[in-house]
N, C-alpha and C. Protein backbone atom coordinates (compact mmCIF):
# COMPACT_ATOMS: atom_id res chain seq x y z
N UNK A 1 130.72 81.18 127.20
CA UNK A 1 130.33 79.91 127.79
C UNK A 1 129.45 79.15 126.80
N UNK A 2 130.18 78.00 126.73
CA UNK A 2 128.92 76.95 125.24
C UNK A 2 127.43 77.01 126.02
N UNK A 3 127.09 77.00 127.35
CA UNK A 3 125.76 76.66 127.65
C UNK A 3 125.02 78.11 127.67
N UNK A 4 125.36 79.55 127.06
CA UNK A 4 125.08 80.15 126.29
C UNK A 4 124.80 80.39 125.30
N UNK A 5 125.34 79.05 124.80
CA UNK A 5 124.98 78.97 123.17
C UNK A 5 124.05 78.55 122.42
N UNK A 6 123.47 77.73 123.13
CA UNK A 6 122.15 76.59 122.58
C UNK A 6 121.10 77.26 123.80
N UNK A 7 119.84 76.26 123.23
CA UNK A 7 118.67 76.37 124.01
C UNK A 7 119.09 75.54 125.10
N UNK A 8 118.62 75.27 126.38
CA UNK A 8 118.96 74.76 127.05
C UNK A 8 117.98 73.43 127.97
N UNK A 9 116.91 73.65 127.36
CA UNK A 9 115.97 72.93 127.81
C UNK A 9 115.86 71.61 129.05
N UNK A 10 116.63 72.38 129.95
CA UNK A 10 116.64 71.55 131.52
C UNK A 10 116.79 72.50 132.72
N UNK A 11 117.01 71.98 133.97
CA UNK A 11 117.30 72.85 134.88
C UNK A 11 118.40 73.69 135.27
N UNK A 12 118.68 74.16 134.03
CA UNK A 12 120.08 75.16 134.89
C UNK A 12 118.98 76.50 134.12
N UNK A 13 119.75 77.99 134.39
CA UNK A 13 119.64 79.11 134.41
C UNK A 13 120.78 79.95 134.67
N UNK A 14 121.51 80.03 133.56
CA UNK A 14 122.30 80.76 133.41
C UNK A 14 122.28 82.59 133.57
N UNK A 15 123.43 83.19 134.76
CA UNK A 15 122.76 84.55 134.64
C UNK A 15 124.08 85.31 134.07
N UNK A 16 123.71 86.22 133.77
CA UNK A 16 125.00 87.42 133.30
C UNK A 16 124.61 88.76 133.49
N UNK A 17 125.72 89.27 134.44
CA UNK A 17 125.82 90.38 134.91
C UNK A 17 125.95 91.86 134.10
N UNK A 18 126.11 92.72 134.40
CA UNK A 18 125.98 94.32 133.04
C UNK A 18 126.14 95.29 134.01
N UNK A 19 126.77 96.02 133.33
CA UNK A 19 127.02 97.65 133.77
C UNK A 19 125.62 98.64 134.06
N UNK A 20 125.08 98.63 132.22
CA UNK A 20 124.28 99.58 131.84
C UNK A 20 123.40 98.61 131.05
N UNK A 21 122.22 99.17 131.02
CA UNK A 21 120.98 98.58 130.33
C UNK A 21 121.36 98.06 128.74
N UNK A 22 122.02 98.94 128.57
CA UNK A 22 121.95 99.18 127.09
C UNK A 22 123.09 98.03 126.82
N UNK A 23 123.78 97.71 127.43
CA UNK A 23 124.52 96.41 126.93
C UNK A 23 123.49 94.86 126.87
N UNK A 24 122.79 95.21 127.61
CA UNK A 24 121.58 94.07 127.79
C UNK A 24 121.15 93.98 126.68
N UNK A 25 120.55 94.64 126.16
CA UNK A 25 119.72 95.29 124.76
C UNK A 25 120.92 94.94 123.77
N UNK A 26 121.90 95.15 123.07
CA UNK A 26 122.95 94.87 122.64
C UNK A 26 123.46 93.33 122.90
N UNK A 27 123.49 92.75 124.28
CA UNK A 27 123.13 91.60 123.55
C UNK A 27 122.62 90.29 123.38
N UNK A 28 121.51 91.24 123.69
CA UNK A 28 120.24 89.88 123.15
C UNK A 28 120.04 90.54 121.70
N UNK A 29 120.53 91.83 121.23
CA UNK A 29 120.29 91.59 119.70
C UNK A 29 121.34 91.12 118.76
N UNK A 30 122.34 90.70 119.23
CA UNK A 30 123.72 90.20 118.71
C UNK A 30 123.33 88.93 118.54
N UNK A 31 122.55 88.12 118.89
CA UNK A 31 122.48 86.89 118.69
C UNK A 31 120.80 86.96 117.98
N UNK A 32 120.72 85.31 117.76
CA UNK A 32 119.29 84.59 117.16
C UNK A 32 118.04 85.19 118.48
N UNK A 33 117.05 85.32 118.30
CA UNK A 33 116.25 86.02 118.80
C UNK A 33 115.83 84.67 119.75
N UNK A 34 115.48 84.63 121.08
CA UNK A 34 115.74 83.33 121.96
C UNK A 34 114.48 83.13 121.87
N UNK A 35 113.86 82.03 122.55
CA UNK A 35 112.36 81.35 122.59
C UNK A 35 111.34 82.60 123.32
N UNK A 36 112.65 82.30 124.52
CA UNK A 36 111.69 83.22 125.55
C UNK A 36 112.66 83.93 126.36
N UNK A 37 112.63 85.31 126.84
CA UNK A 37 113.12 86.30 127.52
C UNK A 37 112.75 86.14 128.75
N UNK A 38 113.47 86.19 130.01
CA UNK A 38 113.26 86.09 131.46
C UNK A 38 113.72 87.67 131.68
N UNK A 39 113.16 88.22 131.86
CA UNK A 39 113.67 89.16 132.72
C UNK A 39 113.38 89.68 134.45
N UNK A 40 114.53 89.86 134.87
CA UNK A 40 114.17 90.26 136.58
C UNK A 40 114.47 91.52 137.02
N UNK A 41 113.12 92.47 136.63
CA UNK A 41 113.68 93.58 137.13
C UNK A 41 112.24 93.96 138.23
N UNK A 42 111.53 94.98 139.18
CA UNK A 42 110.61 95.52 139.24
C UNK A 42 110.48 97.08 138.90
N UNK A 43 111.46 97.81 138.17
CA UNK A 43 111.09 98.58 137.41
C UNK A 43 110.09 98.66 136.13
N UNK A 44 109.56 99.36 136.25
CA UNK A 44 108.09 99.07 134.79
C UNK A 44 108.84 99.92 133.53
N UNK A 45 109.83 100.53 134.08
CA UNK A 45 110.25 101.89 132.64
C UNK A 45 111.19 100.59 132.01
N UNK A 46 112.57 99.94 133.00
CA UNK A 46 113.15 98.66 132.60
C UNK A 46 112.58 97.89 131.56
N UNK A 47 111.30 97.68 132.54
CA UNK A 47 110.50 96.10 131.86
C UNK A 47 110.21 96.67 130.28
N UNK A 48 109.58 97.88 130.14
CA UNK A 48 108.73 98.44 128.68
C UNK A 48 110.48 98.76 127.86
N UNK A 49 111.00 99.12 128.44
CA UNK A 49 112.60 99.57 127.52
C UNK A 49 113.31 98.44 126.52
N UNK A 50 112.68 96.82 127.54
CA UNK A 50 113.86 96.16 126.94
C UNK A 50 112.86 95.28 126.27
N UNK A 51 111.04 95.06 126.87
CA UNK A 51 110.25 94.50 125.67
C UNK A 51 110.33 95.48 124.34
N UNK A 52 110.02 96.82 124.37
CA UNK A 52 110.30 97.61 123.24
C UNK A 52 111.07 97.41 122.33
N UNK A 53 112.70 97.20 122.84
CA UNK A 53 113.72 96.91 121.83
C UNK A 53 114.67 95.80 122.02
N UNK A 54 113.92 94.84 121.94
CA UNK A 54 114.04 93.46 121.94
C UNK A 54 113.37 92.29 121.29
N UNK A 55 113.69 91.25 120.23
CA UNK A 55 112.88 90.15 119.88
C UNK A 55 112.95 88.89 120.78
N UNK A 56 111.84 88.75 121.31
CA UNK A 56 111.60 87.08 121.43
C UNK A 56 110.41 86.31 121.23
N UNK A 57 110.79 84.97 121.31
CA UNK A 57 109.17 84.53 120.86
C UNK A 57 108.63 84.56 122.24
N UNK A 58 108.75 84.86 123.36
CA UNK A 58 107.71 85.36 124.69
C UNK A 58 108.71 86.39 125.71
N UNK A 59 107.95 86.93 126.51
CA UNK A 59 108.93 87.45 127.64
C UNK A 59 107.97 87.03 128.86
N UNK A 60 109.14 86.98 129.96
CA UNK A 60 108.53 86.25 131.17
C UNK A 60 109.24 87.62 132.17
N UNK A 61 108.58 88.20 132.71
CA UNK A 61 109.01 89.03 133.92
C UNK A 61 108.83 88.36 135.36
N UNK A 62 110.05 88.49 135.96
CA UNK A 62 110.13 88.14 137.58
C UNK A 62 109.73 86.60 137.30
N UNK A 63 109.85 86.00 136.41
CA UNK A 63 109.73 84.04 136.74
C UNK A 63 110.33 83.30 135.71
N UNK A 64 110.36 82.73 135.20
CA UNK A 64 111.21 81.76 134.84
C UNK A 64 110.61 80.10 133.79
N UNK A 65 109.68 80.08 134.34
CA UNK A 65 108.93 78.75 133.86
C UNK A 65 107.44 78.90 133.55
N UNK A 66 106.91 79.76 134.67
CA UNK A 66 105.15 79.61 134.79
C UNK A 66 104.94 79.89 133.27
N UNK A 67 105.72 81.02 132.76
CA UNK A 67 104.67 81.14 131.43
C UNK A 67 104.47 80.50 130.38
N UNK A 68 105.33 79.44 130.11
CA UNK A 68 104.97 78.28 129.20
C UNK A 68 104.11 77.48 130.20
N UNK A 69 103.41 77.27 131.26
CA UNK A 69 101.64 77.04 131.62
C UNK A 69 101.24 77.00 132.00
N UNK A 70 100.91 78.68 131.02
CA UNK A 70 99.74 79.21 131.06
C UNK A 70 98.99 79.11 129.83
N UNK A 71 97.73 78.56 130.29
CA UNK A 71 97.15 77.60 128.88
C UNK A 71 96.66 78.33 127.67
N UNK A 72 96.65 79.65 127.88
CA UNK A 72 95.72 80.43 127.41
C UNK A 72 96.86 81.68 126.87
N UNK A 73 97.52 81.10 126.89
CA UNK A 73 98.85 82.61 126.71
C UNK A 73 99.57 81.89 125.54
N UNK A 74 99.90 82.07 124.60
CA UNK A 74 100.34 81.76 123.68
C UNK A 74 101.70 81.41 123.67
N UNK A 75 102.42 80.19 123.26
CA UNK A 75 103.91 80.22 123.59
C UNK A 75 104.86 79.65 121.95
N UNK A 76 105.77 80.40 122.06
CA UNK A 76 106.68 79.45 120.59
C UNK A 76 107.87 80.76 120.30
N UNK A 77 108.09 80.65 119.50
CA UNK A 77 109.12 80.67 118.95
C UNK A 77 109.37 81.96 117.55
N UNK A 78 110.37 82.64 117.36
CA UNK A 78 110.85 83.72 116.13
C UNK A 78 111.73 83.62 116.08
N UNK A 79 112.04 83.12 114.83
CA UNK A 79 113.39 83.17 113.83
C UNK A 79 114.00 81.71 114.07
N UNK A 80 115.10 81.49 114.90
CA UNK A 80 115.86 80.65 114.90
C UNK A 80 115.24 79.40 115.77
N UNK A 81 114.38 79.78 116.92
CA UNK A 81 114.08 79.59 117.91
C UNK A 81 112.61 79.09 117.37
N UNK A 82 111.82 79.18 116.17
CA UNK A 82 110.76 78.46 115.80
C UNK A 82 110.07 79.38 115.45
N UNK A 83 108.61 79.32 114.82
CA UNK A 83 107.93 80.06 114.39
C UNK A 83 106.56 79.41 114.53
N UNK A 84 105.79 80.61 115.21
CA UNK A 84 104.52 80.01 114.97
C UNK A 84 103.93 79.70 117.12
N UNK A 85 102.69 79.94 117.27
CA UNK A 85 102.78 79.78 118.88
C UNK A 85 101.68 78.80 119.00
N UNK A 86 102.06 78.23 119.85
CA UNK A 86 100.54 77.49 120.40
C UNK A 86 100.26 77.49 121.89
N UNK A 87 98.85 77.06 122.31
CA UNK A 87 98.33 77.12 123.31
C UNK A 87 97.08 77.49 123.60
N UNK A 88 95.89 77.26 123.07
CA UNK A 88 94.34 77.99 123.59
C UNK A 88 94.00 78.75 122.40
N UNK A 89 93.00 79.19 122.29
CA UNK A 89 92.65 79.56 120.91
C UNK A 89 93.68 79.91 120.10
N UNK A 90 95.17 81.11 120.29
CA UNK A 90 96.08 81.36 119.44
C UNK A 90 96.75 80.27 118.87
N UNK A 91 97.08 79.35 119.70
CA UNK A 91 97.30 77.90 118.95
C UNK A 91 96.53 77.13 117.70
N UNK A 92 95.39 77.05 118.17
CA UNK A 92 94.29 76.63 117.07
C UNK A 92 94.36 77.23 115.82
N UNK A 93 93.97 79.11 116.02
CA UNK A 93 94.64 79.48 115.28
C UNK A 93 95.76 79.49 114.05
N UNK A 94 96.87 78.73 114.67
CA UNK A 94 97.84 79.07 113.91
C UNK A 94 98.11 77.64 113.71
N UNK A 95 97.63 76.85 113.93
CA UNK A 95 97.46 75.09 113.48
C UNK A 95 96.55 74.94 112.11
N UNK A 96 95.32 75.53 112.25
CA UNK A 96 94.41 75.08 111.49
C UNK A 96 94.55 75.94 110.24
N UNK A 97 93.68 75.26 109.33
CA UNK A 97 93.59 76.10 107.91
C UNK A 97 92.11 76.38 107.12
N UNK A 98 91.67 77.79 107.80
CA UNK A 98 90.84 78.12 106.94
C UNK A 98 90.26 78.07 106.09
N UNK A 99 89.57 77.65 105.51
CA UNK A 99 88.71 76.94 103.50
C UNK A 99 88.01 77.77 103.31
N UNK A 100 88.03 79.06 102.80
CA UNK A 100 86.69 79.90 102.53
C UNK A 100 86.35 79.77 101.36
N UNK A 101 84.99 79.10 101.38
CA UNK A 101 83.82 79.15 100.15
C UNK A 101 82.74 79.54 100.15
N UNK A 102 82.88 80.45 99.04
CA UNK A 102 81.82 81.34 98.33
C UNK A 102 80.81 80.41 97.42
N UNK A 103 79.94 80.88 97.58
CA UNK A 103 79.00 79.57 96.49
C UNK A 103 77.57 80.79 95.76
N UNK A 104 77.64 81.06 94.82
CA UNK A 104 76.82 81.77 94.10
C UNK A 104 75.64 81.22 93.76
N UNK A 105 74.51 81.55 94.08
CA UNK A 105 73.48 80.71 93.22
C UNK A 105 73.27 80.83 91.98
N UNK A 106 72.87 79.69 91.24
CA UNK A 106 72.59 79.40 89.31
C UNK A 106 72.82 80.73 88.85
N UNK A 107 71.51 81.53 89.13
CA UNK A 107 70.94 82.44 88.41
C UNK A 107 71.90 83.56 89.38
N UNK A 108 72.84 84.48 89.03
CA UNK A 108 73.49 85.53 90.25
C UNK A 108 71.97 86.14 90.44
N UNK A 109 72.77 86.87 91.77
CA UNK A 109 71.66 87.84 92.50
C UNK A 109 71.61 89.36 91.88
N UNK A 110 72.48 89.89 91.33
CA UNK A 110 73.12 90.82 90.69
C UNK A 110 73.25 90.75 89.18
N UNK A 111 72.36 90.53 88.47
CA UNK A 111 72.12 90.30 87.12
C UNK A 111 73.52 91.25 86.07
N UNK A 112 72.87 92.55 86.63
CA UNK A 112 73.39 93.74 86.45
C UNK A 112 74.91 93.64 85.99
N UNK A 113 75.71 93.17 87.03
CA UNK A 113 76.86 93.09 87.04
C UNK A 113 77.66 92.15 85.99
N UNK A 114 76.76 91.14 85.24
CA UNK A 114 77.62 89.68 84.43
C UNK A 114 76.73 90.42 82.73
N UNK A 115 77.03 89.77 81.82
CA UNK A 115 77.58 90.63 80.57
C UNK A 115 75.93 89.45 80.33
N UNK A 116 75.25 89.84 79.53
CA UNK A 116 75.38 91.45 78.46
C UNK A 116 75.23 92.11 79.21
N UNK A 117 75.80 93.54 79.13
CA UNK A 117 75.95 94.86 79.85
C UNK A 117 74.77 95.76 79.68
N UNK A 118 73.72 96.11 80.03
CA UNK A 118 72.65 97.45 79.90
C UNK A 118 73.27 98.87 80.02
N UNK A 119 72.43 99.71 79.84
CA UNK A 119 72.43 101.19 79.83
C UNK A 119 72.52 101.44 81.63
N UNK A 120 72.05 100.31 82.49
CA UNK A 120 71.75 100.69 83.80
C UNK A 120 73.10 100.31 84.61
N UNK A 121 74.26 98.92 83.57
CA UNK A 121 75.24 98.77 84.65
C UNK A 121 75.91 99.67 84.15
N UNK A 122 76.34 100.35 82.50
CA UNK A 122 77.16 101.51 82.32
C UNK A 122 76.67 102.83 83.46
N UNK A 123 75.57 103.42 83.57
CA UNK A 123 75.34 104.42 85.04
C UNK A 123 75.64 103.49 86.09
N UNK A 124 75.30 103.01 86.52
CA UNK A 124 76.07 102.50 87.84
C UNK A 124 77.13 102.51 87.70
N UNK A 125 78.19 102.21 86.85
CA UNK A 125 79.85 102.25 86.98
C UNK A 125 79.78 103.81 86.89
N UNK A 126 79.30 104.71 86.52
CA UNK A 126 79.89 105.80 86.40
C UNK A 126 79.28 106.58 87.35
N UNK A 127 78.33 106.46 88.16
CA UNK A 127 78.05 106.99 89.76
C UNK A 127 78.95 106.24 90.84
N UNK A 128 79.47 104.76 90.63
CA UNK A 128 80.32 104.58 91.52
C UNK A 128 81.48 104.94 91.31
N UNK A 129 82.06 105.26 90.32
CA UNK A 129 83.34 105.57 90.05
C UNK A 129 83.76 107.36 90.25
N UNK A 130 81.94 107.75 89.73
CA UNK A 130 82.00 109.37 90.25
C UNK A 130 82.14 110.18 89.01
N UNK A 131 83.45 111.07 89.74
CA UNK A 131 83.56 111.99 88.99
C UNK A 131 84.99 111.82 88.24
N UNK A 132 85.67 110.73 88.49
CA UNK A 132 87.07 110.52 87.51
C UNK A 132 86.70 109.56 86.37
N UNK A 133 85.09 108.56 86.22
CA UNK A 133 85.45 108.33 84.88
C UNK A 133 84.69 109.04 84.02
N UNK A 134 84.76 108.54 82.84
CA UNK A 134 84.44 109.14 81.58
C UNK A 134 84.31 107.77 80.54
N UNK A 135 82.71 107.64 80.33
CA UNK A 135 82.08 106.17 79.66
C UNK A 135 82.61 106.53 78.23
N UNK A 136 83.44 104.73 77.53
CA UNK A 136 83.30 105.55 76.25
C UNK A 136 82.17 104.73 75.94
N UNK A 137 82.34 104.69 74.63
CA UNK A 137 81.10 104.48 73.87
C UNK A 137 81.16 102.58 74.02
N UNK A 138 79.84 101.75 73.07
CA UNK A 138 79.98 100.35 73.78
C UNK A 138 81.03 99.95 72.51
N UNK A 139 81.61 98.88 72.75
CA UNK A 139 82.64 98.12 71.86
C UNK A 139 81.55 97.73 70.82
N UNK A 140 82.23 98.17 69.44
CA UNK A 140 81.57 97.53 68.48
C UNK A 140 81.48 95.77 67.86
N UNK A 141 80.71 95.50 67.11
CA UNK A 141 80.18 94.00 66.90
C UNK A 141 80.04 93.42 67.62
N UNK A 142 79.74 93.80 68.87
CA UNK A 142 78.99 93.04 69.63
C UNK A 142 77.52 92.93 69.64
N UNK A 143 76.92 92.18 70.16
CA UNK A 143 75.04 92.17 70.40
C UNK A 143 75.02 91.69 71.33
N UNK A 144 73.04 91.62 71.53
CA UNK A 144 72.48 91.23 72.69
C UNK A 144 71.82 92.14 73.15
N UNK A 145 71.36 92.51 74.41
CA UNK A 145 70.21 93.01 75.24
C UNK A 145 71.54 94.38 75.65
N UNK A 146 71.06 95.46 74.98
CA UNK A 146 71.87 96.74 74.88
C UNK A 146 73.36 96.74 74.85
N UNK A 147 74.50 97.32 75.22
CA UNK A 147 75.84 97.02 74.93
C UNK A 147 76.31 95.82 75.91
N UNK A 148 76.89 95.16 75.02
CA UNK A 148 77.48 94.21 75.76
C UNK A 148 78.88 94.33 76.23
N UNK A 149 79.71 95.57 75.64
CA UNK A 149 80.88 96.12 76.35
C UNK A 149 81.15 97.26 76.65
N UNK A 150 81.84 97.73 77.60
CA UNK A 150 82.03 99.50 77.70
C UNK A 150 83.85 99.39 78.03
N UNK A 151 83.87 100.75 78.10
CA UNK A 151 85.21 100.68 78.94
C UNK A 151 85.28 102.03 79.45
N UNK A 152 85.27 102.21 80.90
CA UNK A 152 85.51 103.54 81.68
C UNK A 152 87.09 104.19 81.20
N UNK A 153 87.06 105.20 81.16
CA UNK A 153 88.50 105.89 81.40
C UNK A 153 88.48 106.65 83.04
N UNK A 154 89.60 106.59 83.60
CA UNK A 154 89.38 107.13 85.26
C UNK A 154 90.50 107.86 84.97
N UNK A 155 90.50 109.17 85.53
CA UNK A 155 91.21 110.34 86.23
C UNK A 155 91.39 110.62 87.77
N UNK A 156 92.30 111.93 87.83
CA UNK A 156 92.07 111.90 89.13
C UNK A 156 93.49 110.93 89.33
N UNK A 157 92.99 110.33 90.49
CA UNK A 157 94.08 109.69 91.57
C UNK A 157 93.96 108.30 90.79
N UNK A 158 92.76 108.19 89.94
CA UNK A 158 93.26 106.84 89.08
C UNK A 158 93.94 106.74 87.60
N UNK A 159 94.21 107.93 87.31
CA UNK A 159 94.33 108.44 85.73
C UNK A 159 95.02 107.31 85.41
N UNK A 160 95.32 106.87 84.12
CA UNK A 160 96.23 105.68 83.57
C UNK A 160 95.69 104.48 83.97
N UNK A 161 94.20 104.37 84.58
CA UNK A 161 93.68 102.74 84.53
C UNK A 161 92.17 103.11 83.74
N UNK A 162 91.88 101.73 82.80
CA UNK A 162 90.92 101.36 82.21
C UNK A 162 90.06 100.59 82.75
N UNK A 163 88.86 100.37 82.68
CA UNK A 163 88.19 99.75 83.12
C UNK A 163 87.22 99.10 82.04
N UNK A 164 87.40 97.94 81.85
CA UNK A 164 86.45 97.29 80.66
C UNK A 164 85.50 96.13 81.42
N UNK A 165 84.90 95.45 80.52
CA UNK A 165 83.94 93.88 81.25
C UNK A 165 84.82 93.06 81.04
N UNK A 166 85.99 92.94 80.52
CA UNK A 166 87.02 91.96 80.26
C UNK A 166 87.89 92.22 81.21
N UNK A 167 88.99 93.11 81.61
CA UNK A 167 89.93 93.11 82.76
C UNK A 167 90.01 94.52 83.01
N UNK A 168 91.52 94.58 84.07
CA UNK A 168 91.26 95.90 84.36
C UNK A 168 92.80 96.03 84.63
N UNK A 169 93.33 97.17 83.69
CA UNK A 169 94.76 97.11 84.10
C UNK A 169 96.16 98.38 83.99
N UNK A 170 96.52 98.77 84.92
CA UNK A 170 97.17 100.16 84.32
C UNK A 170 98.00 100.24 83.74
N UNK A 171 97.77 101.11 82.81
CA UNK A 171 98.41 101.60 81.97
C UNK A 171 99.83 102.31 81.72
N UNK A 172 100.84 102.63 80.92
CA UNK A 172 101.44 103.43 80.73
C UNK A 172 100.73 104.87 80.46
N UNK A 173 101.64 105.96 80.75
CA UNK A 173 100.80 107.03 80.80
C UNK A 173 100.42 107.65 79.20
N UNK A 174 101.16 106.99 78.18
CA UNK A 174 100.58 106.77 76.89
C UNK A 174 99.98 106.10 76.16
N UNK A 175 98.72 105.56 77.01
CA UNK A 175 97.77 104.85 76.83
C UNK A 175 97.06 105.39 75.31
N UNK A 176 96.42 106.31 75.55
CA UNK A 176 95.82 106.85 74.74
C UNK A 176 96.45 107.42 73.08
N UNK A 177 98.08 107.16 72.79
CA UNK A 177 98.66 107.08 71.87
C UNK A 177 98.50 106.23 71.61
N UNK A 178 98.72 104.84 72.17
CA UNK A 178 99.08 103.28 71.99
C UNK A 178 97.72 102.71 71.48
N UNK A 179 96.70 102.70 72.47
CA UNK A 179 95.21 102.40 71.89
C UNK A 179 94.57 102.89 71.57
N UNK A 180 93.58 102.53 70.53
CA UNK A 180 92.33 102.90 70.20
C UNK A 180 91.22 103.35 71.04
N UNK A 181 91.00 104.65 71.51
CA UNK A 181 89.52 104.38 72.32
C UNK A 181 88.73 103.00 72.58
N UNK A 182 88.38 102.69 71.59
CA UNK A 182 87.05 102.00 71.32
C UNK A 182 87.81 100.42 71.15
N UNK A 183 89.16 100.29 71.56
CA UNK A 183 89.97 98.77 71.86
C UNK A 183 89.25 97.84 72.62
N UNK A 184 88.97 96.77 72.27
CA UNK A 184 88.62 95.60 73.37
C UNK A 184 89.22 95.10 74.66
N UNK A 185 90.64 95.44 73.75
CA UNK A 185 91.39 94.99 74.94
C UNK A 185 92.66 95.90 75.68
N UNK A 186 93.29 95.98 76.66
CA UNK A 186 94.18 97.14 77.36
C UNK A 186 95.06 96.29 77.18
C-alpha cells in the first residue's frame, strides 16, 4: 500500500496484521527506521522485545499522538526520518553550541610545566610516569635555568612512545635503531 510508504503526517493510521512477533521485528527493520513507533500491546516482555530490537526516533506504547506533547520528552527523528530531537532541555541541547574557553593567566600557574625545563619538572615526569620511564639525559646546546630539554623513554604498556618538551609520538618499534638517544626530535 503507497500510504505505507511515506510519512504520513495527517489523520489516518494505518494497521497491519502478523502471525508471529518476529515478523513485526522483520519489518520495521526492512525499511528506513520511522519517526516514531506506535505500538499496542499490554504485554511488558512484547513492549521490551520489540523496543530492544528495533530503531526509531521515539516509541509510543498504547497511544498514538500524546507523545509528540509531551514537552519535556524529547521528539525527532533517525536516519531517514531526521536526526536530532527537540523539546525541553534535550532540545536546547541539541540546538545550541557550546564555546568552551580556557583563558590562562600572563604569568601560568604552573611554571614548572612551560620550558626552560628544571631538575624538578624532569622528577615530576618521572614519578608521574612511574615506573615505565627512563629520563635520558637533557638535549644538548641548549641553555637557560637548568635543562631546557629532556626526553622520557616509556615501557611497559607504553613501550615505543617518547616523550620530549617538543611533541609526543609513537614510534615504530625500531625507534632506537633509527634515532639517536639524545635526538631533538621523534
Amino acid at each position: 500500500m503507497r500510504i505505507m510508504q511515506e510519512e504520513i503526517f495527517g489523520p489516518l493510521l494505518p494497521l497491519k496484521s502478523y502471525r508471529a512477533l518476529e515478523e513485526v521485528v522483520e519489518y520495521i527493520k526492512d525499511r528506513d527506521q520511522p519517526l516514531a513507533l506506535y505500538l499496542f500491546t499490554r504485554q511488558p516482555e512484547v513492549q521490551r522485545q520489540i523496543i530492544a530490537q528495533t530503531q526509531s526516533g521515539g516509541v509510543a506504547i498504547n497511544d498514538c499522538g500524546l507523545h509528540v506533547a509531551q514537552h519535556d520528552l524529547p521528539f525527532g527523528g533517525i536516519g531517514a526520518s531526521g536526526m536530532g530531537h527537540y523539546h525541553g532541555h534535550e532540545g536546547f541541547l541539541e540546538f545550541s553550541k557550546m564555546r568552551p574557553i580556557f583563558k590562562q593567566f600572563a604569568w601560568p600557574a604552573f611554571p614548572m610545566f612551560y620550558p626552560p625545563y628544571g631538575k624538578l619538572h624532569e622528577r615530576l615526569m618521572s614519578l608521574m610516569l612511574g615506573r615505565w620511564a627512563t629520563l635520558s639525559a637533557p638535549h644538548p646546546g641548549r641553555s637557560g635555568r637548568g635543562s631546557t630539554g629532556f626526553s622520557l623513554r616509556l615501557s611497559g604498556p607504553f613501550k615505543n612512545t617518547i616523550v620530549t618538551n617538543e611533541t609526543t609520538k609513537t614510534q615504530a618499534s625500531d625507534y632506537n635503531a633509527r634515532v639517536p638517544a639524545r635526538s631533538t626530535s621523534c
